[in-house]
C-alpha atoms as a PDB file:
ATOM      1  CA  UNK A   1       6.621   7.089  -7.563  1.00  0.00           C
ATOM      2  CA  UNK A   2       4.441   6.589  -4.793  1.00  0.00           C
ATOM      3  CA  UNK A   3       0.947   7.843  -4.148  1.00  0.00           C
ATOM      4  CA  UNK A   4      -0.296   8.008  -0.377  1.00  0.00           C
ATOM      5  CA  UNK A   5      -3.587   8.654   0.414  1.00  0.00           C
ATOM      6  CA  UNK A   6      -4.789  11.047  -1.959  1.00  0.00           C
ATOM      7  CA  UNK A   7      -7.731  12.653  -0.735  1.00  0.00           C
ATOM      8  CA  UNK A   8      -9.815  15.058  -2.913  1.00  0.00           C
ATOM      9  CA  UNK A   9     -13.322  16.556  -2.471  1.00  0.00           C
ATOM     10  CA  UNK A  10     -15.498  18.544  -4.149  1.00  0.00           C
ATOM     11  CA  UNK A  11     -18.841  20.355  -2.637  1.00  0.00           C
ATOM     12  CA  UNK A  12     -17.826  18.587  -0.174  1.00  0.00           C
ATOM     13  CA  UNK A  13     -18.200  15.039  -1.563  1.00  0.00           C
ATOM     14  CA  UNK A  14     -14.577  13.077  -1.868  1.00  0.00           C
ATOM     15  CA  UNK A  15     -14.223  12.115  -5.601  1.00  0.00           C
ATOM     16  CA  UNK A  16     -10.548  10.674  -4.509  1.00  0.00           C
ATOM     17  CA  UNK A  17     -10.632   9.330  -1.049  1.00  0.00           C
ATOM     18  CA  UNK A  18      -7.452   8.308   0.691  1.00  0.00           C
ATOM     19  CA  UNK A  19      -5.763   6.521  -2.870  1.00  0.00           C
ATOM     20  CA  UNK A  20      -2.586   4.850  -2.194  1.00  0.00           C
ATOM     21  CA  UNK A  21      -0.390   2.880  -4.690  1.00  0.00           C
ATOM     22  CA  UNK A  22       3.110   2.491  -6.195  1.00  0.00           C
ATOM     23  CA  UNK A  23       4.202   3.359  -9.660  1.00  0.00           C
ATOM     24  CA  UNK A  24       6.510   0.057 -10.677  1.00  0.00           C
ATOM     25  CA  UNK A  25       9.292   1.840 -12.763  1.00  0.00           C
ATOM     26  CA  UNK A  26       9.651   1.069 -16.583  1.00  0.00           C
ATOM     27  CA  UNK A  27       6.112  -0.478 -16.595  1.00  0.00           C
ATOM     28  CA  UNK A  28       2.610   0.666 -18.336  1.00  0.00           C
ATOM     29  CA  UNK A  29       0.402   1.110 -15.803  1.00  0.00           C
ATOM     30  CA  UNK A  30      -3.010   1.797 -17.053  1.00  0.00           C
ATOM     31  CA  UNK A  31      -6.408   3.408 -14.400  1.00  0.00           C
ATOM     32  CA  UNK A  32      -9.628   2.519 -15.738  1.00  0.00           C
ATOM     33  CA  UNK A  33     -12.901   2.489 -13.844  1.00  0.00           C
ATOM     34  CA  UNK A  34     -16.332   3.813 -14.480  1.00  0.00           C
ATOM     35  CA  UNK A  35     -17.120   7.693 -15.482  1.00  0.00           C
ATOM     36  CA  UNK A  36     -16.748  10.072 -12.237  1.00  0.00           C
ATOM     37  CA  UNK A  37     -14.423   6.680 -10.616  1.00  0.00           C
ATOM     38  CA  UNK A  38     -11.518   9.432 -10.003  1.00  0.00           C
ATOM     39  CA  UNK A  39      -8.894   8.116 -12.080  1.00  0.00           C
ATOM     40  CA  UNK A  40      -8.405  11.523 -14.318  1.00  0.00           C
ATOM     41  CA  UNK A  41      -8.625  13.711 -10.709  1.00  0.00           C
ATOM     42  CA  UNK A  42      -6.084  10.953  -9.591  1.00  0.00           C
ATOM     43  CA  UNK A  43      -3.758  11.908 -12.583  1.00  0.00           C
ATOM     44  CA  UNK A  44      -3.975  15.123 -12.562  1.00  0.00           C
ATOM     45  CA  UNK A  45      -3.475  15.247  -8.701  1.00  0.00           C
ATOM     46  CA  UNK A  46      -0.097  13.264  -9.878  1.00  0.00           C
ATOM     47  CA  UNK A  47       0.693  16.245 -12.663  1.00  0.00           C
ATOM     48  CA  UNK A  48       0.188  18.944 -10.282  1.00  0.00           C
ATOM     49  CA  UNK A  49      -2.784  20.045 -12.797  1.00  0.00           C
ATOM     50  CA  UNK A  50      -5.133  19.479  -9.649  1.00  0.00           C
ATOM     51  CA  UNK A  51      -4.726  20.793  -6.165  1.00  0.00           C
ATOM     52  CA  UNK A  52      -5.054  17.844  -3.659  1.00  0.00           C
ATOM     53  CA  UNK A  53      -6.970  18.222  -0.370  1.00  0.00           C
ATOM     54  CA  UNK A  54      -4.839  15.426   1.370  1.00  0.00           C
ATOM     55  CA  UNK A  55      -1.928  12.756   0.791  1.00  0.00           C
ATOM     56  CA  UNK A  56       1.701  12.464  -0.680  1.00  0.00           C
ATOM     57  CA  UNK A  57       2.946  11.723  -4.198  1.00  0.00           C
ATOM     58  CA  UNK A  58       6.343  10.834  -3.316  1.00  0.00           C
ATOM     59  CA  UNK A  59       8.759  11.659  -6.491  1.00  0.00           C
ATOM     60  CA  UNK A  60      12.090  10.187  -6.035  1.00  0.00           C
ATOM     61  CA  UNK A  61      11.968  10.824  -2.800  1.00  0.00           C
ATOM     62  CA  UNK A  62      10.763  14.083  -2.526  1.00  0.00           C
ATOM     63  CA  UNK A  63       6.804  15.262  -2.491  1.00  0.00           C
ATOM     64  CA  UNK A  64       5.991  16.732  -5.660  1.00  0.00           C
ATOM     65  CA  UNK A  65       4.506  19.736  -4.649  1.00  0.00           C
ATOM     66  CA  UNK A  66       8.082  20.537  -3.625  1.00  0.00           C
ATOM     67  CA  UNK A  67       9.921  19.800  -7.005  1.00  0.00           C
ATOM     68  CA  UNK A  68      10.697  23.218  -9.471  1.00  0.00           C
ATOM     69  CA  UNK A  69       8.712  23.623 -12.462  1.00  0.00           C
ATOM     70  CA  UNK A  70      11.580  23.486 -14.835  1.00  0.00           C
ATOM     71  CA  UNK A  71      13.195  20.313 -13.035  1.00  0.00           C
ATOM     72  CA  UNK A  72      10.144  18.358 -12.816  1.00  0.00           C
ATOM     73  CA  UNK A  73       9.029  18.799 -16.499  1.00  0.00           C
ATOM     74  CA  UNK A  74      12.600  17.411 -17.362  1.00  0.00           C
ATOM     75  CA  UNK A  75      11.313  14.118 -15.524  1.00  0.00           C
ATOM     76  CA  UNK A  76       7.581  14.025 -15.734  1.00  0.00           C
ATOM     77  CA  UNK A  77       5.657  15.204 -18.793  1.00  0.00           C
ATOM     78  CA  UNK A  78       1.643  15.118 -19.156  1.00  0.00           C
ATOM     79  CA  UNK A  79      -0.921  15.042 -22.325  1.00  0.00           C
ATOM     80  CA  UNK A  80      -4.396  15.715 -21.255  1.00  0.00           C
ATOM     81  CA  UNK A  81      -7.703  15.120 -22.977  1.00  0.00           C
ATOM     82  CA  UNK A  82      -7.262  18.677 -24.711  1.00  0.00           C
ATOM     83  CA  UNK A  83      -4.241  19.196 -26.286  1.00  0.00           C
ATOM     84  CA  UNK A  84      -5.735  22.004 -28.302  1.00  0.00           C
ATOM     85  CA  UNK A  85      -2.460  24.498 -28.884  1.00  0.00           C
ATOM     86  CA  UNK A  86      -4.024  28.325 -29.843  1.00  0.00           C
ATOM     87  CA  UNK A  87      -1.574  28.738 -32.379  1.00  0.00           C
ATOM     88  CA  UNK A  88      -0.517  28.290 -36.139  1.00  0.00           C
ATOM     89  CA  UNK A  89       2.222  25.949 -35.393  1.00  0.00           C
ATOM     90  CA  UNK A  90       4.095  23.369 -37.702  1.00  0.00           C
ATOM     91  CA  UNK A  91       4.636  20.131 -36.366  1.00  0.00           C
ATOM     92  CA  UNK A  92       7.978  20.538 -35.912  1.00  0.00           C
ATOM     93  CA  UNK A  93       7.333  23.339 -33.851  1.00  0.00           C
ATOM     94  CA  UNK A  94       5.316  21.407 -31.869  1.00  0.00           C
ATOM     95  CA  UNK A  95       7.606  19.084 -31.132  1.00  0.00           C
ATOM     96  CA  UNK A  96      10.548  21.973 -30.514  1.00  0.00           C
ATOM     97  CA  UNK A  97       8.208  22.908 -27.269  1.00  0.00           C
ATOM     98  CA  UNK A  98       9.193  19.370 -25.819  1.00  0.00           C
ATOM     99  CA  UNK A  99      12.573  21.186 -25.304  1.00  0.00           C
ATOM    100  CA  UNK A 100      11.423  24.445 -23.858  1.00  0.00           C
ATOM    101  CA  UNK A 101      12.274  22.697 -19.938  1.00  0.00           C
ATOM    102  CA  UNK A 102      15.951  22.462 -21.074  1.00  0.00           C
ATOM    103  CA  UNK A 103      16.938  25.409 -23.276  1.00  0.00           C
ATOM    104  CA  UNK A 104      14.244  27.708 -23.322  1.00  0.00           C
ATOM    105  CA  UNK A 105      13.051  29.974 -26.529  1.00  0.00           C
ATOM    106  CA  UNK A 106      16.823  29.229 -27.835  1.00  0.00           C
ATOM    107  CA  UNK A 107      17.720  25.621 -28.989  1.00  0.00           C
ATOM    108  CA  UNK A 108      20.811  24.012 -29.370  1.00  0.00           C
ATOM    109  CA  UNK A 109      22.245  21.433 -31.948  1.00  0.00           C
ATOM    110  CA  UNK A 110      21.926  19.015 -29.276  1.00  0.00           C
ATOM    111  CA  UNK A 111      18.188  19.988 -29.077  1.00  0.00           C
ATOM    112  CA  UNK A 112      17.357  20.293 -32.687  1.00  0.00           C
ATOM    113  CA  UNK A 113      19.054  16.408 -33.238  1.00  0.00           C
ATOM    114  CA  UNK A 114      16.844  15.330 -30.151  1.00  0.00           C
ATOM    115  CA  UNK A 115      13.669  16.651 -32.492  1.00  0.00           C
ATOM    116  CA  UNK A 116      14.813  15.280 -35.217  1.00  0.00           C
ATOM    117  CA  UNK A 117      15.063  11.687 -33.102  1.00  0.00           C
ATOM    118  CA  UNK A 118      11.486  12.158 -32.009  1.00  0.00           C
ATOM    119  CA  UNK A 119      10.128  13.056 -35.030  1.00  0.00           C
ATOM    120  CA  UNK A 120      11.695   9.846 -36.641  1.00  0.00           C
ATOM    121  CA  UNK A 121      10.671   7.629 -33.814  1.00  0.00           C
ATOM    122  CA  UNK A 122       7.097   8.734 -34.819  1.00  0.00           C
ATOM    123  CA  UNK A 123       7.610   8.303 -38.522  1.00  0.00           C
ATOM    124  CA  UNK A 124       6.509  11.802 -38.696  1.00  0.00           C
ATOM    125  CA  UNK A 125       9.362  13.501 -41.573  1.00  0.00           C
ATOM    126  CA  UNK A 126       6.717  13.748 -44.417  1.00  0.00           C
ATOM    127  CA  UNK A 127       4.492  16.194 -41.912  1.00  0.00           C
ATOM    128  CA  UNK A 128       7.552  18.030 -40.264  1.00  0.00           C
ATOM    129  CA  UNK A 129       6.216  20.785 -42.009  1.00  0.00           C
ATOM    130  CA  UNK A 130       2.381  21.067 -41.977  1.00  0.00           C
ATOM    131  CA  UNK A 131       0.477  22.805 -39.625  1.00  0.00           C
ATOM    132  CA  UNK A 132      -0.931  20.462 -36.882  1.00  0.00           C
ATOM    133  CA  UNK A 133      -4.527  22.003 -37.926  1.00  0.00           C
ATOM    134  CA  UNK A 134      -3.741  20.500 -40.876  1.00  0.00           C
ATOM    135  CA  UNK A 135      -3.507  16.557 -39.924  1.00  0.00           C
ATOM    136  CA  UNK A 136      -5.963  13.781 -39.673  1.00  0.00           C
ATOM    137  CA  UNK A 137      -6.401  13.020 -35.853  1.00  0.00           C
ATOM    138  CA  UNK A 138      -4.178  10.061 -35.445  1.00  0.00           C
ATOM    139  CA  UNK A 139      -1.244  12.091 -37.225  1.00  0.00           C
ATOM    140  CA  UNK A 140      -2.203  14.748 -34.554  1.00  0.00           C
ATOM    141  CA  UNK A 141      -1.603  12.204 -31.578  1.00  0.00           C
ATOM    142  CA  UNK A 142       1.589  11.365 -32.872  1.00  0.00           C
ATOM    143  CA  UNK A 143       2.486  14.640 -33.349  1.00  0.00           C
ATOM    144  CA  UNK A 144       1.621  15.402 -29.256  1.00  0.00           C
ATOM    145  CA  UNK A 145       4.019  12.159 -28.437  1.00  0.00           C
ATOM    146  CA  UNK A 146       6.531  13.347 -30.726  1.00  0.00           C
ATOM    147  CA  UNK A 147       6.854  16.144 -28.288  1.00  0.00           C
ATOM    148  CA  UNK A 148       6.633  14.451 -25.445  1.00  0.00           C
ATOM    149  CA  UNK A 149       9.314  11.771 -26.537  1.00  0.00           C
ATOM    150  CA  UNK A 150      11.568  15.179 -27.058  1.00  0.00           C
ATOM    151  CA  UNK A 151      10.926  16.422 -23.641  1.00  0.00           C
ATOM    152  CA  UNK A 152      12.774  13.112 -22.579  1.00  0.00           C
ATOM    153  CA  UNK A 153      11.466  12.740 -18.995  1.00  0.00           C
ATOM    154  CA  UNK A 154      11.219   9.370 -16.934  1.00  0.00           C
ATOM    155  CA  UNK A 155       7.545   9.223 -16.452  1.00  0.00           C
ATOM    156  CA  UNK A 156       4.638  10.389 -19.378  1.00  0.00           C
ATOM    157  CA  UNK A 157       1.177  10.587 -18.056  1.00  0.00           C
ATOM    158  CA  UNK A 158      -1.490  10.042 -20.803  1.00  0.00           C
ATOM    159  CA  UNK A 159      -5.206  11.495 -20.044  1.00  0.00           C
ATOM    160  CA  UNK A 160      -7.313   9.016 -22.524  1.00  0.00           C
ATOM    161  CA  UNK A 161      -5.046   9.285 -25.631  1.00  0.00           C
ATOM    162  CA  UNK A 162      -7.266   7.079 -27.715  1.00  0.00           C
ATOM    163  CA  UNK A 163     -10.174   9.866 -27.082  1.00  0.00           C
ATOM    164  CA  UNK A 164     -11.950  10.411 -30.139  1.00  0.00           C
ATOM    165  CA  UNK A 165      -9.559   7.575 -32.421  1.00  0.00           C
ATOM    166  CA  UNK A 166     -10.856   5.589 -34.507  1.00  0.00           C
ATOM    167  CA  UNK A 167     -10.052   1.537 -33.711  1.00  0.00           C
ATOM    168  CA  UNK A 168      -7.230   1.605 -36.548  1.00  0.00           C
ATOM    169  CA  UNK A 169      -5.617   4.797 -34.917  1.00  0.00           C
ATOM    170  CA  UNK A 170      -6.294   3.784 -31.216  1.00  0.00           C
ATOM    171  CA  UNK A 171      -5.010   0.586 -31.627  1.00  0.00           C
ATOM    172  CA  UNK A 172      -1.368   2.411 -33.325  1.00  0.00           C
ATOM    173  CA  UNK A 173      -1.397   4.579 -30.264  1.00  0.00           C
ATOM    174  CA  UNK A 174      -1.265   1.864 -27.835  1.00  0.00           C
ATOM    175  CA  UNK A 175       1.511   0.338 -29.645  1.00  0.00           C
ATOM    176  CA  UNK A 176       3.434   3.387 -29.708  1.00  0.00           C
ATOM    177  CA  UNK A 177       2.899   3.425 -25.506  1.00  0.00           C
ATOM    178  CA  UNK A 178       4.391  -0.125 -25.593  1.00  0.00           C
ATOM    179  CA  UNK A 179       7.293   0.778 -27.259  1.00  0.00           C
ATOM    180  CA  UNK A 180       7.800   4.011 -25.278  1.00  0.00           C
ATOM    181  CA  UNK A 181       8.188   1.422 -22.655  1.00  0.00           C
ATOM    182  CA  UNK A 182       9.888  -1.485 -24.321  1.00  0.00           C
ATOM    183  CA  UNK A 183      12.198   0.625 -26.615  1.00  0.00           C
ATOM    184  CA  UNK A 184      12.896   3.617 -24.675  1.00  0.00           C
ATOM    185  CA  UNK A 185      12.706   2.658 -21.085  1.00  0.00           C
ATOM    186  CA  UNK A 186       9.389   5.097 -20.153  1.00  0.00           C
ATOM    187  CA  UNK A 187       7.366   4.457 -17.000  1.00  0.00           C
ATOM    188  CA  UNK A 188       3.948   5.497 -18.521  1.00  0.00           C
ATOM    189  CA  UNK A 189       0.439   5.801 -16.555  1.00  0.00           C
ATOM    190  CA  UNK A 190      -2.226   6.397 -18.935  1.00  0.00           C
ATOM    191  CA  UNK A 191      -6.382   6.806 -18.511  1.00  0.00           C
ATOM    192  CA  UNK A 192      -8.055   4.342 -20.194  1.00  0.00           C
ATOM    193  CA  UNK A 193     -11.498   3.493 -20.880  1.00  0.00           C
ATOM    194  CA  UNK A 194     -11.419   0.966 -23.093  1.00  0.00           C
ATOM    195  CA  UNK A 195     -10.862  -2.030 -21.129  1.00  0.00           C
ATOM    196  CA  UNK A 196      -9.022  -4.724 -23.431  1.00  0.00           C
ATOM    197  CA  UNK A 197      -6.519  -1.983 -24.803  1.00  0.00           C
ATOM    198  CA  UNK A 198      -5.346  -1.567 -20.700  1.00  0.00           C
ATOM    199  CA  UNK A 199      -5.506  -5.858 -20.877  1.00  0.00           C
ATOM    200  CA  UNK A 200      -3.602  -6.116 -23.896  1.00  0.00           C
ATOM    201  CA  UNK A 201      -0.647  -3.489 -23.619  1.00  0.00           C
ATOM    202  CA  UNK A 202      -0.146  -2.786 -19.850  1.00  0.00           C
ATOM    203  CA  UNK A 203       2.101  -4.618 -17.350  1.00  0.00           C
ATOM    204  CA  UNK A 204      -0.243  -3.095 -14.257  1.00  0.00           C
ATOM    205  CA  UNK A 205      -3.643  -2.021 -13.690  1.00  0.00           C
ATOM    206  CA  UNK A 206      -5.366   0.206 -10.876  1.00  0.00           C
ATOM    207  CA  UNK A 207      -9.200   0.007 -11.238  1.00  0.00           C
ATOM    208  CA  UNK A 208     -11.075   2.420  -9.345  1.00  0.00           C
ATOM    209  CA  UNK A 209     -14.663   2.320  -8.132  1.00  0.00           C
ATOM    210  CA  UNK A 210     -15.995   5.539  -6.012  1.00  0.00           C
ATOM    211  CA  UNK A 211     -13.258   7.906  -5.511  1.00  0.00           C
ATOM    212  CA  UNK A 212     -11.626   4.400  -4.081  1.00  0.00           C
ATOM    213  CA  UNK A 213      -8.645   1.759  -5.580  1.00  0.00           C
ATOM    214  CA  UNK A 214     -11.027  -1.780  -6.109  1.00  0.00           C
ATOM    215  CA  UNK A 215      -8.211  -3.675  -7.587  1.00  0.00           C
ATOM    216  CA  UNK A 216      -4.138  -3.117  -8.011  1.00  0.00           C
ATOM    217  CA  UNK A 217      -1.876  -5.491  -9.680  1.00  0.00           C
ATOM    218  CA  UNK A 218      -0.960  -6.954 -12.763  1.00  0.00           C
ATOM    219  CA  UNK A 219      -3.345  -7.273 -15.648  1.00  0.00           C
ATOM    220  CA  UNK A 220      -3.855 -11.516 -14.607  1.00  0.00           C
ATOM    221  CA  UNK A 221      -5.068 -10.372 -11.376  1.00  0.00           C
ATOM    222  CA  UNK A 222      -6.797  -7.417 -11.936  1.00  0.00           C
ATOM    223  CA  UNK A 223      -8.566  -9.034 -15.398  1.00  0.00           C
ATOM    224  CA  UNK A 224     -10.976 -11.242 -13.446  1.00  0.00           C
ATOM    225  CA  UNK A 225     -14.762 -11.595 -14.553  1.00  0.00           C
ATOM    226  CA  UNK A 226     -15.304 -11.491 -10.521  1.00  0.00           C
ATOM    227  CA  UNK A 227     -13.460  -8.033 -10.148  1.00  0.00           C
ATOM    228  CA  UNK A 228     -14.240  -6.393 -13.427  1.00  0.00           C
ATOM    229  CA  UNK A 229     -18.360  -7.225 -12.710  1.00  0.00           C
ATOM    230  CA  UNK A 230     -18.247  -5.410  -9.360  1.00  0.00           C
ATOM    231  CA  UNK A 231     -16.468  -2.650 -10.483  1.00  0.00           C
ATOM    232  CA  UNK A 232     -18.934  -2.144 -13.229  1.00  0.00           C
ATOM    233  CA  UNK A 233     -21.804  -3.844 -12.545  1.00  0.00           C
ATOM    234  CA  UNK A 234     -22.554  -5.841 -15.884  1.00  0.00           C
ATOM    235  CA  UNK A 235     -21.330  -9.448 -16.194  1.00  0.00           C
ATOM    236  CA  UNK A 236     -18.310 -10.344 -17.888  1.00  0.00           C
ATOM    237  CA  UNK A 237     -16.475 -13.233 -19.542  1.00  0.00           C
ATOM    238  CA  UNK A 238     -12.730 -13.367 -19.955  1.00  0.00           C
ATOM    239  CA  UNK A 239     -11.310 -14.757 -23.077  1.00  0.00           C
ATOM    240  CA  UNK A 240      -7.296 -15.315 -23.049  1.00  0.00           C
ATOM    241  CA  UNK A 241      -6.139 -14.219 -26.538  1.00  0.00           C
ATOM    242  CA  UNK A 242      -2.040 -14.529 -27.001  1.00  0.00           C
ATOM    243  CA  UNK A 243      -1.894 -14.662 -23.452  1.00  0.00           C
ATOM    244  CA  UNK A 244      -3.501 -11.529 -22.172  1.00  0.00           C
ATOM    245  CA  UNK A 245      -7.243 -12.035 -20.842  1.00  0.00           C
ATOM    246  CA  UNK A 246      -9.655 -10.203 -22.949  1.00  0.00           C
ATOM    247  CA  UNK A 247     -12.996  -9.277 -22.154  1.00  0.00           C
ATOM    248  CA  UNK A 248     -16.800  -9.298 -23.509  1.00  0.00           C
ATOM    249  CA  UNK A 249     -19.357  -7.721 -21.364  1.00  0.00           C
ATOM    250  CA  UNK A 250     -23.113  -7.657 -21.833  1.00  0.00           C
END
């Protein structure tokens, strides 16, 4: 995937102004950046959830504003900040809509063993059937990748998914976007805000600053007390913990 420059304004003022980057494939690649930076207009300019003003996102080879519906969401799937369903569903159910792109309101075998998979994968069987208004948060998360790990695309864009987890569950959820990755060869871009989660579990980071791209690269070069204290004005010191360099900031 590649991203040309993006360009999106509103009132006038550009909140994403002329973004380019590549997507490496069968990488985490994590945006982080200040509130109002652009990275969450940036992803959902990527999803098709926001209308851009200007640029490309080229999509194996074809701009994305040009790919069908039903095709794309068999390659690409989203989870935004709210994932709030209207309806009394079970969790299986839940993750049965992961399918919808492929066989509609009518499942197959093939379909109901590809549920089953994902709701293994996320150690889910005990909850198969409770109501997802019935779960703690974190089971709720995992019942949203469940589904998404069913839908089977390339590419899974994550809006924040540690929003509103607590460090035990946060900390699961990045693991479970590392093995999405490691285990089941998924490019994923997620939002992050939380700095050292994007350090510790990504292969690539894009930090933005003002609607712009500060820094692109891999987390060594992107992880720098000089780069992270410009993009957020407050000073920073860099610790390297198992390899990865983690941050304090004060």
């Amino acid at each position: 995937m590649i991203v040309q420059d993006l360009t999106k304004k509103y009132d006038g003022k550009a909140v994403v102004d002329s973004v380019s980057f590549e997507i490496p494939k069968g990488k985490v690649i994590s945006l982080i950046g200040p509130n109002g930076a652009g990275k969450s207009t940036v992803m959902g300019i990527i999803s098709r959830l926001i209308a851009r003003d200007g640029g490309l996102v080229d999509f194996k080879g074809t701009d994305i504003a040009h790919w069908k519906s039903k095709e794309l969401a068999k390659r690409l799937a989203i989870l935004t900040q709210t994932n709030n369903i209207q309806m009394k569903l079970t969790v299986r159910e839940l993750v049965t809509f992961g399918r919808f792109p492929y066989s509609g309101n009518h499942t197959t075998p093939e379909d109901e063993a590809i549920v089953d998979q994902a709701i293994d994968y996320m150690e889910l069987r005990e909850f198969e059937d409770r109501f997802i208004d019935e779960l703690s948060g974190g089971q709720r998360q995992r019942a949203y990748i469940a589904m998404v790990i069913a839908q089977d695309t390339d590419y899974i864009l994550l809006d924040e998914p540690t929003n509103n987890l607590d460090i035990y569950h946060a900390t699961n959820m990045m693991k479970i976007v590392r093995r999405m990755c490691d285990e089941l060869g998924k490019t994923v871009i997620l939002v992050l805000h939380e700095i050292n989660y994007a350090a510790f579990y990504s292969d690539y980071i894009c930090a933005f600053k003002e609607g712009k791209i500060a820094a692109f690269g891999s987390v060594q070069e992107v992880m720098t007390k000089e780069t992270l204290s410009s993009i957020y004005s407050v000073d920073f010191e860099i610790m390297q913990i198992e390899g990865k360099p983690l941050t304090i900031y004060y």
